[in-house]
Protein backbone atom coordinates (compact mmCIF):
# COMPACT_ATOMS: atom_id res chain seq x y z
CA UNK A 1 1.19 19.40 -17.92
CA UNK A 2 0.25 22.06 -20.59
CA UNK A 3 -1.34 19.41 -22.93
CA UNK A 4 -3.27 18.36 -19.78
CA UNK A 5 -4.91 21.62 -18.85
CA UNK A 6 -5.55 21.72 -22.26
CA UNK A 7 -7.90 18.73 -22.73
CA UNK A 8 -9.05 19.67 -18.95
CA UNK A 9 -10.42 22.68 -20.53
CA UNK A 10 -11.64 21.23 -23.68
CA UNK A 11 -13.64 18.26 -21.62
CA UNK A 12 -14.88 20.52 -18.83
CA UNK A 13 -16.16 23.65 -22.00
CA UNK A 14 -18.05 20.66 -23.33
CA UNK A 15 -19.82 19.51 -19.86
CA UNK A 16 -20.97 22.97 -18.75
CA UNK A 17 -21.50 24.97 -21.90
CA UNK A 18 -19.04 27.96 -20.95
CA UNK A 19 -15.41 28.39 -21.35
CA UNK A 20 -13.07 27.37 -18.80
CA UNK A 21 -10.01 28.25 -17.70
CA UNK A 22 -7.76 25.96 -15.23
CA UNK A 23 -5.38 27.06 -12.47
CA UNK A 24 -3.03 25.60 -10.20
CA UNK A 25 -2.79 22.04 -12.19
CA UNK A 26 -0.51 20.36 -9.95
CA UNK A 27 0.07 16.20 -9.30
CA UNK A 28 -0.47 15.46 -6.03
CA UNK A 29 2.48 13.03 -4.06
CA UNK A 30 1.78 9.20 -3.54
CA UNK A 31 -0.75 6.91 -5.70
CA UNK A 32 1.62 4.40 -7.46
CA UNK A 33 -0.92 3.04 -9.47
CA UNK A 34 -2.82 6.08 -10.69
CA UNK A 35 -2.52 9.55 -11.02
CA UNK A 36 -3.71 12.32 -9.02
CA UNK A 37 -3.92 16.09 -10.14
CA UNK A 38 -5.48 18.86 -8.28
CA UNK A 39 -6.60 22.19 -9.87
CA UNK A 40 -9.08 24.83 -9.71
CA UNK A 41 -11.51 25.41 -12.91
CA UNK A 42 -12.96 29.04 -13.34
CA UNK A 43 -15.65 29.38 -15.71
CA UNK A 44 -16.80 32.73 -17.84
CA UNK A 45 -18.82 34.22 -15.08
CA UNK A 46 -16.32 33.62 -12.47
CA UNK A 47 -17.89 30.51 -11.04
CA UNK A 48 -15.22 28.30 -9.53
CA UNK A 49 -14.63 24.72 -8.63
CA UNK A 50 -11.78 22.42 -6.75
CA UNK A 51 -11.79 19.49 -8.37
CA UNK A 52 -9.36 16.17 -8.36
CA UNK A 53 -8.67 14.54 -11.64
CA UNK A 54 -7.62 10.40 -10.92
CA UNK A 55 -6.53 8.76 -13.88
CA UNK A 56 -4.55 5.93 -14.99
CA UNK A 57 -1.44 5.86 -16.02
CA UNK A 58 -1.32 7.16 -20.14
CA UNK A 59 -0.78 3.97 -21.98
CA UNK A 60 -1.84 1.97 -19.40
CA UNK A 61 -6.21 2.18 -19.17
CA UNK A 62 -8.01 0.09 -17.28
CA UNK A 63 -11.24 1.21 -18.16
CA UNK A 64 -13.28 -1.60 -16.14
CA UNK A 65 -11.68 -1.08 -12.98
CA UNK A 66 -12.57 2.95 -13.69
CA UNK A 67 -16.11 2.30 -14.23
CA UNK A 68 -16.89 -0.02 -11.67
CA UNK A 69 -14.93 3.23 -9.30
CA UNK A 70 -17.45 5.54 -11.12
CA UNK A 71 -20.69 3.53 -10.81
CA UNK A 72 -19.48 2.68 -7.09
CA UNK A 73 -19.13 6.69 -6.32
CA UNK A 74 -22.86 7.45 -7.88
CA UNK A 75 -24.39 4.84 -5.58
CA UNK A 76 -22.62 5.64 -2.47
CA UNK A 77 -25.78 7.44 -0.36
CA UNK A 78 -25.16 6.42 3.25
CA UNK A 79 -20.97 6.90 2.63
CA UNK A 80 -18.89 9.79 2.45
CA UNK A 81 -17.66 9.90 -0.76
CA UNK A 82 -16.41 12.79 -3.06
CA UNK A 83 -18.91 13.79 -5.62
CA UNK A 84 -18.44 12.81 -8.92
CA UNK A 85 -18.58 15.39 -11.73
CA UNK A 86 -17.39 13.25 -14.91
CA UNK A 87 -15.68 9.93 -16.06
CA UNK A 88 -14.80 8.79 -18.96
CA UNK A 89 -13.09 5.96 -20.19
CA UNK A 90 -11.86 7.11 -23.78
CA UNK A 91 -8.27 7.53 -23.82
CA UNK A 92 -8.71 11.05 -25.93
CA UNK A 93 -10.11 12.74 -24.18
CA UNK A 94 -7.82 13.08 -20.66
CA UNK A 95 -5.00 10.66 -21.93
CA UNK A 96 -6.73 7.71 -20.18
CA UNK A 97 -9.91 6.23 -18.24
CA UNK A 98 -10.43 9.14 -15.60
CA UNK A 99 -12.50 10.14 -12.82
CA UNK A 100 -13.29 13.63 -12.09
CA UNK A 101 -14.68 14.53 -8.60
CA UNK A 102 -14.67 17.93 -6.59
CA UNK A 103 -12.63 18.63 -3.91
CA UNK A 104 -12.82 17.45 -0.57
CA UNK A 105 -11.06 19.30 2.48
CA UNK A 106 -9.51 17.57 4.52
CA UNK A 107 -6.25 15.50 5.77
CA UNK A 108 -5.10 12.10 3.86
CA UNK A 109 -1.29 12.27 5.41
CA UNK A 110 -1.08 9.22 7.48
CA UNK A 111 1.43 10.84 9.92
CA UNK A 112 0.09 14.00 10.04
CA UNK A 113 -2.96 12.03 10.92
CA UNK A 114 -1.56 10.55 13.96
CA UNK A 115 1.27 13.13 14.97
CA UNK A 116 -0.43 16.31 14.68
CA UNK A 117 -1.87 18.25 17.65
CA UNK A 118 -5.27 19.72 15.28
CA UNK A 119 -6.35 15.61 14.98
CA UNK A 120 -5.67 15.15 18.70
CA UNK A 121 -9.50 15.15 19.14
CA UNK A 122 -10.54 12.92 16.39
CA UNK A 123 -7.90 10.58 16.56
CA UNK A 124 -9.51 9.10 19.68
CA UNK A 125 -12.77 8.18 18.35
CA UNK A 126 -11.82 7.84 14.50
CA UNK A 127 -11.83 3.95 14.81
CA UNK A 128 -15.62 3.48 16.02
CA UNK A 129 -16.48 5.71 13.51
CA UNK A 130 -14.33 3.92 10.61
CA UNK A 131 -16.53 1.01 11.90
CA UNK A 132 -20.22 2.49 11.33
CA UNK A 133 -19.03 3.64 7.54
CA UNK A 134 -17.55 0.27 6.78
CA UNK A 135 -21.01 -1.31 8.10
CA UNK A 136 -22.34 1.08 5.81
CA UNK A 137 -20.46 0.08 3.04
CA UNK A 138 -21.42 -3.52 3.59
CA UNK A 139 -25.05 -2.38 3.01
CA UNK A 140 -24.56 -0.75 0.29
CA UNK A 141 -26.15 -2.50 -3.16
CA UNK A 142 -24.43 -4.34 -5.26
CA UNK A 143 -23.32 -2.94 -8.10
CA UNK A 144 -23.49 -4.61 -11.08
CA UNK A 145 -20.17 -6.03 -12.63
CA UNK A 146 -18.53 -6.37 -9.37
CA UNK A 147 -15.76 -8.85 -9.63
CA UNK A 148 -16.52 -11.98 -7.67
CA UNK A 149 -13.03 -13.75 -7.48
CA UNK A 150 -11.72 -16.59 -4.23
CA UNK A 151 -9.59 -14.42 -2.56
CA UNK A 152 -7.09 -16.97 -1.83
CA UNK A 153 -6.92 -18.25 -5.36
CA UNK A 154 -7.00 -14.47 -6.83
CA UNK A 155 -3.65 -14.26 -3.50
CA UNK A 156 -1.60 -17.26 -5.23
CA UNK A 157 -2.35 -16.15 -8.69
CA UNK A 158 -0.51 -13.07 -8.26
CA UNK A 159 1.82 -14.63 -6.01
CA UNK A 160 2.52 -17.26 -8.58
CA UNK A 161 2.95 -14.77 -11.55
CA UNK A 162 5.64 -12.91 -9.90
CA UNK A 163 8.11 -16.24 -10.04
CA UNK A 164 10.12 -15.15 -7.05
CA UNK A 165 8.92 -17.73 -4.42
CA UNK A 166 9.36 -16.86 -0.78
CA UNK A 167 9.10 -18.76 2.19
CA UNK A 168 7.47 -16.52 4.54
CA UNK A 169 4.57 -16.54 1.74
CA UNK A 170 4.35 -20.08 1.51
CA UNK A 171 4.65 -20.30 5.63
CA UNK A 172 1.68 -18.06 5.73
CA UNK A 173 -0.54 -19.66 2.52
CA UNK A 174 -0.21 -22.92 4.62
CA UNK A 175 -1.83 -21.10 7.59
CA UNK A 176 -4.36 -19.47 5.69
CA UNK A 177 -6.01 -22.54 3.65
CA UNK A 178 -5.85 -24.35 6.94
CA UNK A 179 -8.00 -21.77 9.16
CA UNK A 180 -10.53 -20.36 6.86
CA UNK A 181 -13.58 -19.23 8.23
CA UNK A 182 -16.78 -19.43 6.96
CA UNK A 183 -17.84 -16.50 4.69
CA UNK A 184 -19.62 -13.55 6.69
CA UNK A 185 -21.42 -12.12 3.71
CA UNK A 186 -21.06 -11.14 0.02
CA UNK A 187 -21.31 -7.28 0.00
CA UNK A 188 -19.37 -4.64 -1.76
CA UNK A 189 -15.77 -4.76 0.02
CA UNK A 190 -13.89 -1.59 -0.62
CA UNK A 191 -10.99 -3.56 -0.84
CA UNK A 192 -8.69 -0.50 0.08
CA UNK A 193 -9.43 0.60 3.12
CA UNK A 194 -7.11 2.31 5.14
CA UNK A 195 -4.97 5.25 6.90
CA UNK A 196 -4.13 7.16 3.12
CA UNK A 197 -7.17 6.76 1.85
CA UNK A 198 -9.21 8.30 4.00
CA UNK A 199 -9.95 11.96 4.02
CA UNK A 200 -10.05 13.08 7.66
CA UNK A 201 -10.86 16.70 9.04
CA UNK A 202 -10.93 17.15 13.09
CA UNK A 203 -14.49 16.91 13.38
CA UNK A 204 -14.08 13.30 11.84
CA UNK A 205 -14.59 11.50 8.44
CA UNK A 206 -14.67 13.34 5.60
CA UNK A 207 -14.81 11.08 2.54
CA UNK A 208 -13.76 7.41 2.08
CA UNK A 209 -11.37 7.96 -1.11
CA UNK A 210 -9.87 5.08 -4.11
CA UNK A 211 -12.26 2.49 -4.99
CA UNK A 212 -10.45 1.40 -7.66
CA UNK A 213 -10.41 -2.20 -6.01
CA UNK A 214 -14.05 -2.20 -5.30
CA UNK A 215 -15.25 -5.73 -5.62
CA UNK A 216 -18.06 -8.40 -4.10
CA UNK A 217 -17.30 -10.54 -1.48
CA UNK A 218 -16.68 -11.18 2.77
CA UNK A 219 -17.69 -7.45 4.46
CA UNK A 220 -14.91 -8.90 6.90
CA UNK A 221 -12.31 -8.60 4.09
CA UNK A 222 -12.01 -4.78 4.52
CA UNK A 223 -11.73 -4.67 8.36
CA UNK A 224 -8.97 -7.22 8.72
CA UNK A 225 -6.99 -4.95 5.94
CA UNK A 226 -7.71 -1.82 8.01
CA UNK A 227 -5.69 -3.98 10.98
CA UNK A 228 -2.61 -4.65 8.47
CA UNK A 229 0.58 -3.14 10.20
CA UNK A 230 1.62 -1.30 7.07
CA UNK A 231 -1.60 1.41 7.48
CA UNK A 232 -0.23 2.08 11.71
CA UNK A 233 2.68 4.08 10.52
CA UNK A 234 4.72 3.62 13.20
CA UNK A 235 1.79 3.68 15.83
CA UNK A 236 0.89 1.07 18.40
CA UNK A 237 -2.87 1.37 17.93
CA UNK A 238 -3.63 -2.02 15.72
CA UNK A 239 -6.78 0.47 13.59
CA UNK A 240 -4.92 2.27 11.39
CA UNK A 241 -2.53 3.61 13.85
CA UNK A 242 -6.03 5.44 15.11
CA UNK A 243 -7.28 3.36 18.07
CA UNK A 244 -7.99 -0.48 18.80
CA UNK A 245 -10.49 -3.59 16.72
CA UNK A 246 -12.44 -3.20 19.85
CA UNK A 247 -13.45 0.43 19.27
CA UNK A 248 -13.47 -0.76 15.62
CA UNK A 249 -15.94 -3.33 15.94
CA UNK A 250 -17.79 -1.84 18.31
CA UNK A 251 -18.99 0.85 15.82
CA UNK A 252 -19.14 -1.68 13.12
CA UNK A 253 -22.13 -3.35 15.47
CA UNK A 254 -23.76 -0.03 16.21
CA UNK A 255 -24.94 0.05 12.38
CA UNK A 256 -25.10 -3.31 11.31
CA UNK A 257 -26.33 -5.02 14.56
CA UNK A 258 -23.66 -7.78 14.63
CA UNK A 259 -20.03 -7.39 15.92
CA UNK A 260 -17.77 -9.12 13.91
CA UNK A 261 -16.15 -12.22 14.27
CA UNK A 262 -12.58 -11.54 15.96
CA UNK A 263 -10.74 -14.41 14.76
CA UNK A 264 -12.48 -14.03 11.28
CA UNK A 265 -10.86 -11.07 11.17
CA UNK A 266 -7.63 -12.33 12.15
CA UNK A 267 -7.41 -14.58 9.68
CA UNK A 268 -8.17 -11.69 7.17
CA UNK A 269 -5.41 -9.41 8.48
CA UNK A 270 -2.75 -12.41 7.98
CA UNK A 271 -4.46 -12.26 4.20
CA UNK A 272 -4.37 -8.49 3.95
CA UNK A 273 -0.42 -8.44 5.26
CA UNK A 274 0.39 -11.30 2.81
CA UNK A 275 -1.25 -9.44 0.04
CA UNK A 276 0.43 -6.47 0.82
CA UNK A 277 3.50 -8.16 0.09
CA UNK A 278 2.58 -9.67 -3.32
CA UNK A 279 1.51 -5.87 -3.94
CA UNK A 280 4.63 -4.42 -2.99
CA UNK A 281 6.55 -7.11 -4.98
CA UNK A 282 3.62 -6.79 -7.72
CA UNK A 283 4.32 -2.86 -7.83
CA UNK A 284 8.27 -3.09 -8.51
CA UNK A 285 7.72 -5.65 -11.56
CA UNK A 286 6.15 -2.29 -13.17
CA UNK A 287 9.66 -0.82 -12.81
CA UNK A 288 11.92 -3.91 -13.50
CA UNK A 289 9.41 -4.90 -16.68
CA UNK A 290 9.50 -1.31 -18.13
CA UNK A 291 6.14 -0.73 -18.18
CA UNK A 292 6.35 2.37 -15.89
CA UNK A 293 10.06 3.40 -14.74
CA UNK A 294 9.61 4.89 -11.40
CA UNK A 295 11.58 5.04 -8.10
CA UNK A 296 9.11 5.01 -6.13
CA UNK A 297 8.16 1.47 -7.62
CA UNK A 298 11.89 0.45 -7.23
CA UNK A 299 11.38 1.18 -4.01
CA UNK A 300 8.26 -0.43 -3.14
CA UNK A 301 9.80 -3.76 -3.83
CA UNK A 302 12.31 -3.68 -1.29
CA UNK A 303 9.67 -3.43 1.46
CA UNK A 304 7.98 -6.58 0.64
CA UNK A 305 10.28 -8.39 3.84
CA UNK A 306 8.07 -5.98 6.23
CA UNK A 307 5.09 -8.05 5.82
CA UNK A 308 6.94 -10.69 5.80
CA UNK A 309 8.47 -9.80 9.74
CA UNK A 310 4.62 -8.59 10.16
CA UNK A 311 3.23 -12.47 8.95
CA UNK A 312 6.27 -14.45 11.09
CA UNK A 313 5.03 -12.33 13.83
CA UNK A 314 1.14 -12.81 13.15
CA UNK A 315 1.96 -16.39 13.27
CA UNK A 316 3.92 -16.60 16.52
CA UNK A 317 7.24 -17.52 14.50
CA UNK A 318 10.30 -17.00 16.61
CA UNK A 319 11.24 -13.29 17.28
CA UNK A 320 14.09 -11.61 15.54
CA UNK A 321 17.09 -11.53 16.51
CA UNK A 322 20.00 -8.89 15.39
CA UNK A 323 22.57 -11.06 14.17
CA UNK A 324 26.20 -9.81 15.37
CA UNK A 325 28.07 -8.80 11.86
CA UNK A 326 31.86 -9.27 11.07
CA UNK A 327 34.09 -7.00 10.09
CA UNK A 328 33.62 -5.35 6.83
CA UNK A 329 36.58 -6.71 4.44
CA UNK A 330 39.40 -4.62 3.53
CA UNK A 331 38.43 -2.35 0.64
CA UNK A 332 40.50 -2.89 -2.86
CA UNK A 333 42.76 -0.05 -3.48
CA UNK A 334 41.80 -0.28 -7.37
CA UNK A 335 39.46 2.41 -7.45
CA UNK A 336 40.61 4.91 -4.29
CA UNK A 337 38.62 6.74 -2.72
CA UNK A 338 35.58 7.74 -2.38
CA UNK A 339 34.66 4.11 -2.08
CA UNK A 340 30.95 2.92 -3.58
CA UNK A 341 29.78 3.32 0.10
CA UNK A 342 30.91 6.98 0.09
CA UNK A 343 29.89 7.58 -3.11
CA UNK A 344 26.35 6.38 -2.62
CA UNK A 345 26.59 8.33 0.88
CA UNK A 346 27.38 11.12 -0.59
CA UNK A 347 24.65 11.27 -3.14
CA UNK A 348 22.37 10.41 -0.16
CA UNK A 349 23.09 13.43 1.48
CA UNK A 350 22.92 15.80 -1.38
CA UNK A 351 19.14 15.06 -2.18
CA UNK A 352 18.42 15.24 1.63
CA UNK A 353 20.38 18.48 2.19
CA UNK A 354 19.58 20.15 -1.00
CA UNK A 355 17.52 19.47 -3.61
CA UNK A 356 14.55 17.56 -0.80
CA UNK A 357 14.40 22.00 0.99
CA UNK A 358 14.21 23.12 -2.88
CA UNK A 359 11.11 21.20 -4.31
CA UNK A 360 8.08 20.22 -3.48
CA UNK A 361 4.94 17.79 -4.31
CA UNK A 362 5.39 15.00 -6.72
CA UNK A 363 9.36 15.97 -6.97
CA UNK A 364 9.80 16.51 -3.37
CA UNK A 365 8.43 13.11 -2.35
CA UNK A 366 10.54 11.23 -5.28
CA UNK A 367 13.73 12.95 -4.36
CA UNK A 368 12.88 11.77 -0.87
CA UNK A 369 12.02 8.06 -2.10
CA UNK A 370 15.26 7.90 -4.07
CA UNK A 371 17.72 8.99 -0.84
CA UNK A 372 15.90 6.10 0.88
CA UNK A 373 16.91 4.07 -1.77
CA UNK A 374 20.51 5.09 -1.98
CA UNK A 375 20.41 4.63 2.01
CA UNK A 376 19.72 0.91 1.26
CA UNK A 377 22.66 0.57 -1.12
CA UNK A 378 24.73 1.79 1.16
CA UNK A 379 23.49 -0.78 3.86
CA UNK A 380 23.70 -3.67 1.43
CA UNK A 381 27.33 -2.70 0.19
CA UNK A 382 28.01 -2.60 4.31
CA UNK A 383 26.38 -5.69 5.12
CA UNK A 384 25.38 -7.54 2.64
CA UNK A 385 29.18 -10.01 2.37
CA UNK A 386 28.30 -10.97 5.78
CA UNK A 387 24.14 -11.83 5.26
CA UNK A 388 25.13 -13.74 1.67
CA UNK A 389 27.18 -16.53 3.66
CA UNK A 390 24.88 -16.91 6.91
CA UNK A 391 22.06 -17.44 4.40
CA UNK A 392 23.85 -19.80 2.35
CA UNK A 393 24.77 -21.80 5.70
CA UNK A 394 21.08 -21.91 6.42
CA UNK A 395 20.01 -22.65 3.19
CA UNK A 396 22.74 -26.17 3.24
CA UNK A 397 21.42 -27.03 6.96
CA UNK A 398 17.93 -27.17 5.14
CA UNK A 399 19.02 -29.00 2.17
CA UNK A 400 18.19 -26.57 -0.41
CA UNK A 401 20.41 -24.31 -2.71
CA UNK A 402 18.71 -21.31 -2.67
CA UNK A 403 15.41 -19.97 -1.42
CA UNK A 404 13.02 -20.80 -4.29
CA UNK A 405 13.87 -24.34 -3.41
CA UNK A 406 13.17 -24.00 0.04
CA UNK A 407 9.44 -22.33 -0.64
CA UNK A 408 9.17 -25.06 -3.14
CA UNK A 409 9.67 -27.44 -0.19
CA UNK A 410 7.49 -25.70 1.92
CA UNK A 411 4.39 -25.86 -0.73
CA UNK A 412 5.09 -29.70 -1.71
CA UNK A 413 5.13 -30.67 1.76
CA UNK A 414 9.05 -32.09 2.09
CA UNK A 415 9.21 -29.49 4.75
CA UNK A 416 7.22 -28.41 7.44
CA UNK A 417 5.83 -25.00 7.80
CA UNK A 418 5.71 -25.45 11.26
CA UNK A 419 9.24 -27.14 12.05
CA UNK A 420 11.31 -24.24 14.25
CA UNK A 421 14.52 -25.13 12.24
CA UNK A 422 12.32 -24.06 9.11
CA UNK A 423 11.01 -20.77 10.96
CA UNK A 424 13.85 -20.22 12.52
CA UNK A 425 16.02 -19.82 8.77
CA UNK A 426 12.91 -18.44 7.31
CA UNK A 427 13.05 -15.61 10.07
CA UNK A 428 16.68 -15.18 9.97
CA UNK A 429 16.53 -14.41 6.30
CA UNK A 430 13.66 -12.17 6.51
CA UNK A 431 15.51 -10.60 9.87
CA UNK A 432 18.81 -9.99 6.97
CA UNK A 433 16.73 -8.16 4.37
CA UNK A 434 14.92 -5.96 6.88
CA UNK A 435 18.44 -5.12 8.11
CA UNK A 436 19.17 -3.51 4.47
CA UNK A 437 15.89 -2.54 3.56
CA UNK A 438 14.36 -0.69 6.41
CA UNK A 439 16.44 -1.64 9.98
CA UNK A 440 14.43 0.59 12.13
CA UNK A 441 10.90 -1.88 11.33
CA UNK A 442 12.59 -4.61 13.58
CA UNK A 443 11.66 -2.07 16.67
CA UNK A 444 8.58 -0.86 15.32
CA UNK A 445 5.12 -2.26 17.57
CA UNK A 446 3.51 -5.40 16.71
């Protein structure tokens, strides 16, 4: 952190002609793909600024992506945006491609979003309003360099690259080539927007943050991701947890005279959820690879069977059902006690108990992340006997001998996507992991 403020005071002498001293340099929680650092630069004469460094990862520049973000920020005149103040994509300099930008106030918490009594007001007109800025975004010019790529090609590209095939994917990539609709524009698309990355204060929008995934293509792109289950947090209200694609599109129409298309969007929030589990599955090869060791990446990957219930359940699959589970065999006496279970338990508890009251920020939220994790060990240790021979009864009922053979079966057509034996396996096994990975989504609203 020292070296940082360091070259934060170097870079920042250099842009205003003074001397500068930085205070507060903290990382703030969340962002698994870039860093974000909040701090408060004072120069000789006491003038003082909060700004927000975003950077990539040291090591791992993508300097494009950053200056398409940059150029996207500086032409952003009808958007709330945060202003920029430099970016630079020479790894010297701050370690990496970064942005710098001041400070916006405002709210970005997803839950305090929803739950909090201050955004009582807001929350009930936040989703016409996230409709008139995305219309405005659509408007915006197009800014050249924009990656142009076919969305479902760019989908089973990355799908394709993970090598673990899964059959609620290839379920869903059936369903999606088969009910495209026609384009309904090339615009800039955001491409990330959503409840997290939007700054919020409780007179309404305050900036639309991350554009690192700015890119041309169907305006329609960014409202069906808004829609994806994975931005509600727990809420019933399809917009971001904030209200319903009626209010959404109604304030979409105010600004760019047309309401959108609802099944258009459909189809792209059965995209956006499938993406979002190529991302999440994307986001833990960063971990298992080595190229960034992280928890919270760990993590991620264990939530990729939540879009998965979400697409079975976009598709009107057969519902879940909570599988009755046997007795837990007899533990071996070779090792005593505390058994793994209690071990793992016990771990669990000291990170909630302890050190999660003692920190804060970045810590704080990975010492959180990682008793989550040790919770799903602990369910998987419990459970997971039981799940392994139920799946491999399914998978011999099929004909297969393990899943990658039954998604290759599903993409080459020997069986159906839409036979309910098929759906019915594929939604048992999907039913199983959730059951490990995160029990309390199976009750969550659709």
């Amino acid at each position: 952190m020292t070296g940082l403020a360091e070259a934060l005071k170097r870079r920042l002498a250099a842009l205003w002609g003074s001397e500068v001293d930085i205070h507060g340099l903290r990382r703030l929680s969340g962002g698994a793909s870039r860093e974000t650092w909040a701090f408060l630069a004072r120069t000789a004469d006491g003038a003082q600024w909060r700004l927000v460094l975003r950077r990539d990862p040291p090591g791992e520049g993508r300097p494009e992506s950053m200056a398409r973000e940059a150029a996207v920020l500086e032409a952003a005149r009808e958007v709330p945006v945060p202003r920029l103040v430099d970016h630079g994509l020479d790894p010297s300099v701050l370690g990496s491609p970064y942005l710098l930008t001041e400070h916006v106030e405002g709210e970005t918490l997803p839950r305090r979003l929803l739950r909090d009594e201050e955004f009582a007001e807001v929350r009930g007109r936040l989703a016409a309003e996230l409709g008139r800025v995305l219309a405005r975004i659509h408007r915006m010019p197009l800014v050249p360099g924009l990656p142009a790529e076919d969305p479902l090609e760019r989908l089973v590209t990355a799908y394709d690259a993970l090598n673990e095939p899964l059959p609620a994917l290839e379920i869903a990539l059936h369903w999606l080539r088969a009910h495209r609709p026609a384009p309904a524009g090339d615009t800039v698309v955001h491409g990330d927007f959503r409840n997290g990355n939007l700054m919020v204060r409780p007179d309404g929008l305050a900036a639309v943050l991350d554009w690192e995934l700015v890119h041309r293509g169907d305006p329609m792109e960014d409202l069906g991701w808004l829609c994806v289950k994975a931005w509600r947090f727990g809420s019933a209200l399809p917009v971001g947890g904030f209200g319903t694609r009626e209010e959404l599109f109604a304030g979409y129409a105010q600004v760019a005279g047309r309401a959108p298309d609802p099944e258009a969007v459909h189809w792209w929030e059965v995209y956006g959820t499938a993406t979002w589990a190529v991302l999440c599955r994307s986001q833990a090869e960063r971990h298992l690879s080595g190229q960034t060791r992280s928890v919270e990446l760990a993590a991620v990957g264990r939530r990729v069977c939540e879009p998965e219930h979400d697409l079975l359940l976009l598709l009107d699959a057969p519902a879940p059902r909570v599988p009755e589970h046997s007795p837990a065999a007899p533990a071996s006496d070779l090792h005593g006690h505390p058994s793994a279970v209690e071990l793992v338990t016990a771990v669990a508890e000291f990170l909630r108990t302890e050190l999660l009251p003692a920190t804060e920020g970045h810590l704080n939220f990975h010492t959180r992340v990682a008793a989550n994790v040790l919770s799903i060990v602990e369910r998987e240790l419990t459970l997971g006997a039981d799940q392994e021979r139920r799946h491999a009864e399914r998978l011999a009922a099929l004909g297969v001998a393990n899943q990658a053979e039954l998604a290759a079966a599903l993409r080459q057509g020997r069986l159906a996507p839409d036979d309910p034996a098929v759906l019915a396996a594929v939604r048992a096994g999907v039913t199983d992991r959730l059951l490990v990975a995160n029990p309390r989504y199976l009750s969550a609203p659709s």
